[in-house]
C-alpha atoms as a PDB file:
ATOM      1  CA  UNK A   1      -7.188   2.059  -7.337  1.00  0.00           C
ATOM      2  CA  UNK A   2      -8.013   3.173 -10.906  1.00  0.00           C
ATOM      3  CA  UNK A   3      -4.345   4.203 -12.146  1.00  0.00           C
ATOM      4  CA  UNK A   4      -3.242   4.968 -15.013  1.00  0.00           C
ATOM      5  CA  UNK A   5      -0.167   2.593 -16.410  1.00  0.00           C
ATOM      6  CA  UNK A   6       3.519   3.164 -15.663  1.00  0.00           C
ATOM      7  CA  UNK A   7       5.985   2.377 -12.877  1.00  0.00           C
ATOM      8  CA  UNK A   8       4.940   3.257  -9.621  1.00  0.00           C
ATOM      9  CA  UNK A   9       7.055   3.104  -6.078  1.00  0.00           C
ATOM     10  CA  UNK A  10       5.386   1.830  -3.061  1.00  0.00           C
ATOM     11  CA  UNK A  11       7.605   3.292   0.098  1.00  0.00           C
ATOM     12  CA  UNK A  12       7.350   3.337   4.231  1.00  0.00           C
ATOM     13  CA  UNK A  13       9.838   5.362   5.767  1.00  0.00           C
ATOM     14  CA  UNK A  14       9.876   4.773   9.841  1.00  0.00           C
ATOM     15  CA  UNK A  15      13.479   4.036  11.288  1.00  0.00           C
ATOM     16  CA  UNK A  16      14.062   2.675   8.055  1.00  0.00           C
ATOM     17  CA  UNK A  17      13.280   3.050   4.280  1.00  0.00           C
ATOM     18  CA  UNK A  18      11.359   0.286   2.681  1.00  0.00           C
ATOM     19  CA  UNK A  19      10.540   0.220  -1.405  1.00  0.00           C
ATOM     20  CA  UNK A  20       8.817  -1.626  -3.587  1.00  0.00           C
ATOM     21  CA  UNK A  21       8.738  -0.478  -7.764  1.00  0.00           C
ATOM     22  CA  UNK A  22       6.013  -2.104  -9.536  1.00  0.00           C
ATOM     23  CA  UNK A  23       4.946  -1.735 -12.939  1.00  0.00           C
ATOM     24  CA  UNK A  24       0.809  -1.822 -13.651  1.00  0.00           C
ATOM     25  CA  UNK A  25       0.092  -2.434 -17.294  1.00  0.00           C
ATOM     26  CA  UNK A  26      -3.352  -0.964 -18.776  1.00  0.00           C
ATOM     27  CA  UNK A  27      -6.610  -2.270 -16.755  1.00  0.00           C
ATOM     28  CA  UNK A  28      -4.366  -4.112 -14.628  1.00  0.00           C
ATOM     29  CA  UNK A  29      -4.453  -4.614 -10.775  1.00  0.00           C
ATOM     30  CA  UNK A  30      -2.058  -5.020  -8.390  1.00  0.00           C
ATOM     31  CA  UNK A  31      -1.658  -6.174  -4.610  1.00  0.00           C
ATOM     32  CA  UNK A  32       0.810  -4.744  -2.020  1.00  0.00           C
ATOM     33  CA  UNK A  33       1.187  -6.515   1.385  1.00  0.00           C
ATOM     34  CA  UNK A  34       1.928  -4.299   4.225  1.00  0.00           C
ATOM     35  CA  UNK A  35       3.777  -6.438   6.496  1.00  0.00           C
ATOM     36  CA  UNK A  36       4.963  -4.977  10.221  1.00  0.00           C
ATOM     37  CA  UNK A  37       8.457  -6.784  11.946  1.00  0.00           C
ATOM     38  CA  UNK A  38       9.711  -5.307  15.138  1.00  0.00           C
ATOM     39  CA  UNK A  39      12.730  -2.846  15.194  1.00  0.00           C
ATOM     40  CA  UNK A  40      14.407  -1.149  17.820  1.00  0.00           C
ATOM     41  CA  UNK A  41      12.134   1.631  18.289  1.00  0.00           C
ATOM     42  CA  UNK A  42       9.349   1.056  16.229  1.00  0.00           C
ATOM     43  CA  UNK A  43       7.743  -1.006  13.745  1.00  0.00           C
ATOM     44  CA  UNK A  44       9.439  -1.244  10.561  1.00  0.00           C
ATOM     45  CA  UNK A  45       6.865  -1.698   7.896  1.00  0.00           C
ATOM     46  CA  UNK A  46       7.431  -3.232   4.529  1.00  0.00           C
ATOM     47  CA  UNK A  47       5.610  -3.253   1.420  1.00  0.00           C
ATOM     48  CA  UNK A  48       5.443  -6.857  -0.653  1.00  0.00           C
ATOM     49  CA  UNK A  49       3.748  -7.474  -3.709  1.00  0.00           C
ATOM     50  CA  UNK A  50       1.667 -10.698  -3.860  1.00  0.00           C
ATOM     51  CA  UNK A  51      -0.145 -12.817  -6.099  1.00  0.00           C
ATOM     52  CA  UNK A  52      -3.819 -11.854  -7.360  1.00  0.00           C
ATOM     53  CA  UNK A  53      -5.149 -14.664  -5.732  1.00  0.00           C
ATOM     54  CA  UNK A  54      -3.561 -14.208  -2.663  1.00  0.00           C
ATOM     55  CA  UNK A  55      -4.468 -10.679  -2.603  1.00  0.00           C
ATOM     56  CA  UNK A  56      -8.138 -10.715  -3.444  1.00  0.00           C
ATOM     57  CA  UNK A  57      -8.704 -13.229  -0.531  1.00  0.00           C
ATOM     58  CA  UNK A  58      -6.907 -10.839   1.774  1.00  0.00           C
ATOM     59  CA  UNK A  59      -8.601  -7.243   0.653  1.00  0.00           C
ATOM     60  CA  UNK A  60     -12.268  -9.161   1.061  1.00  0.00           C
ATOM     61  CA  UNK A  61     -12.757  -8.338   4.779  1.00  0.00           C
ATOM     62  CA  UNK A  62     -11.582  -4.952   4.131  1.00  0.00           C
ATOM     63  CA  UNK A  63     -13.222  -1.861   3.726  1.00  0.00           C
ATOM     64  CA  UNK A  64     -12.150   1.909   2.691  1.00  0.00           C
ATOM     65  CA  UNK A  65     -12.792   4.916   4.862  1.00  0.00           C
ATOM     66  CA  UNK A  66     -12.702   7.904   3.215  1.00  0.00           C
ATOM     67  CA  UNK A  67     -11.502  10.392   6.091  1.00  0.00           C
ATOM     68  CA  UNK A  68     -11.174  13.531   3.938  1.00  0.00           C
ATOM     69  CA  UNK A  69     -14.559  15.534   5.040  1.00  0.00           C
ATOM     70  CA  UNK A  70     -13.975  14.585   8.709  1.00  0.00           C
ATOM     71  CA  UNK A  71     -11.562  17.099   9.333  1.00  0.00           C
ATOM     72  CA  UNK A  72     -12.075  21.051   8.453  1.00  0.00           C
ATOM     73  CA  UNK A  73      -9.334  21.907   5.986  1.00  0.00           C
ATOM     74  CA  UNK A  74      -7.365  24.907   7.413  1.00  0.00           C
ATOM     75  CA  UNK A  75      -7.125  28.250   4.703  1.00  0.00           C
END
């Protein structure tokens, strides 16, 4: 959301390490996938880029909480 051009890496780390490098040109927007598969202990979760289409038709039922005021930030 709103970032400035350049590479970026997109990475999980659970049992596992999972990466995705993308590249965002100027004004340009992007859609990662988080997609969840079953490992041995946990859920390994991987990040895949998709098409804008696909994206924007998945993100439309979604909504952003912003959490950051709910908790008291410690000194």
């Amino acid at each position: 959301m709103g970032r400035p051009p350049g590479s970026y890496e997109v990475g999980i780390h659970t049992e596992v390490k999972r990466q995705l490098s993308l590249t965002l040109d100027k004004g340009q927007i992007r859609f990662v996938r988080l997609e969840a598969t079953f490992g041995f202990a946990v859920q390994h979760i991987s990040p895949e880029l998709v098409d804008d289409e696909t994206g924007e038709s998945e993100i439309a039922t979604c909504h952003y909480w912003d959490w950051s005021g709910l908790y008291p930030r410690k000194a």
